[in-house]
Protein backbone atom coordinates (compact mmCIF):
# COMPACT_ATOMS: atom_id res chain seq x y z
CA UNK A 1 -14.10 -11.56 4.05
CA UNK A 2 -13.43 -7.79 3.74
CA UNK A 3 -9.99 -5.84 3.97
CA UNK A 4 -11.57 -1.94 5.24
CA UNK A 5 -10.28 0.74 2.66
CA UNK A 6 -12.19 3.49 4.33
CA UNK A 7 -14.62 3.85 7.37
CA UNK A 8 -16.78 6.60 7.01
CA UNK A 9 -19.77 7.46 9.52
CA UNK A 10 -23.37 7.40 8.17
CA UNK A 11 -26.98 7.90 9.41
CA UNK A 12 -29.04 5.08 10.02
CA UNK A 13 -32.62 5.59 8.78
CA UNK A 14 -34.11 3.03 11.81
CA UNK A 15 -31.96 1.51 14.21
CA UNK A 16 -32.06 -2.08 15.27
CA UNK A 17 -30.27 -4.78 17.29
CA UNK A 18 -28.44 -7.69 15.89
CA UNK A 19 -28.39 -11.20 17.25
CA UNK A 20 -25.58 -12.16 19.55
CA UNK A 21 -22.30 -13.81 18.12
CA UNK A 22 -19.13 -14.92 19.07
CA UNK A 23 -16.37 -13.29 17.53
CA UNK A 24 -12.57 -14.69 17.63
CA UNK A 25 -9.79 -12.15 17.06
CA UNK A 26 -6.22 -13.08 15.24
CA UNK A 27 -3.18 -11.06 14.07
CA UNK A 28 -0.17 -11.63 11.44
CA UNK A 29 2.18 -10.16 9.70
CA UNK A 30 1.25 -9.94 5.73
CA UNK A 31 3.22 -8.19 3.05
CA UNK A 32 5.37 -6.51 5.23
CA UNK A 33 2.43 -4.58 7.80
CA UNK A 34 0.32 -6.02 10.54
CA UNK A 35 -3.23 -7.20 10.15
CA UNK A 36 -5.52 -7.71 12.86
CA UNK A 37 -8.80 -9.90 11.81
CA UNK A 38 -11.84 -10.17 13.30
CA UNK A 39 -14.21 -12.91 12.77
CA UNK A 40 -18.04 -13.76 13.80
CA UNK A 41 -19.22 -16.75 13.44
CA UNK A 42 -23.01 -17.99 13.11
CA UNK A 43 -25.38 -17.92 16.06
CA UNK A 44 -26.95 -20.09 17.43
CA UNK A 45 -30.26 -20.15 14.83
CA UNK A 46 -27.82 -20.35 11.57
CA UNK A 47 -27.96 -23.99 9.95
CA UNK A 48 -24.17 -24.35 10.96
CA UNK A 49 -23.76 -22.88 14.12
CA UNK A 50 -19.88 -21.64 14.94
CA UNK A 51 -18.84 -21.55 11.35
CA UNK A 52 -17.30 -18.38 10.26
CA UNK A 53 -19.49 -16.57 9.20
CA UNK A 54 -18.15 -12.73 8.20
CA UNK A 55 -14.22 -11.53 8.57
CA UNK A 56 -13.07 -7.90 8.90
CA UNK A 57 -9.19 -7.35 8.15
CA UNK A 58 -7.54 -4.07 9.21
CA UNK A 59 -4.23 -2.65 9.24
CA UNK A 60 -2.69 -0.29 11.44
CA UNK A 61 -4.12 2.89 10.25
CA UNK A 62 -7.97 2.09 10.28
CA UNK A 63 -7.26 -0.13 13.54
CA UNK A 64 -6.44 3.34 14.87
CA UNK A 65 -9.57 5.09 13.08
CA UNK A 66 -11.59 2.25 15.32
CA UNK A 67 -10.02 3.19 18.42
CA UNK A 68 -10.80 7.06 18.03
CA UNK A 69 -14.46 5.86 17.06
CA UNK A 70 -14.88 3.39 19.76
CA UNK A 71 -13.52 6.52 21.93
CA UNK A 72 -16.02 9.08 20.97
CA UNK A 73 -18.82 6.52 21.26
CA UNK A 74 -17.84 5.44 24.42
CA UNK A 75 -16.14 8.07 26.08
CA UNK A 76 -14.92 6.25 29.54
CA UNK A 77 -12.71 3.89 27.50
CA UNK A 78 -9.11 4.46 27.74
């Protein structure tokens, strides 16, 4: 499980595509700030399939930084 301090953009030397997931979203209150979690869980292949597998925390401000980033990437979103 990670908490994101930063999010920075970097180059990718080759570019490939990942297997398909599911990913289950959840949000609470901790330490006095809101926390939104992501998790993935394993595919399909993994030995134990559906287990969670990685966990991304973030908190207000680099929830925002995601938005801008998903909004440059993709610029029709709203």
């Amino acid at each position: 499980m990670a908490r994101l301090r930063s999010m920075q953009h970097v180059s990718a030397d080759r570019i490939s595509l990942h297997q398909e997931t599911d990913c289950g979203w959840r949000s609470f209150q901790a330490d006095g700030e809101r926390i939104l979690q992501l998790d993935t869980y394993g595919s399909d292949g993994r030995a134990i399939s559906g287990k969670v597998s990685q966990s991304v925390q973030l908190d207000q401000a680099h929830a925002q930084q995601l938005v801008d980033i998903i909004r440059q990437t993709f610029p029709g979103v709203k």
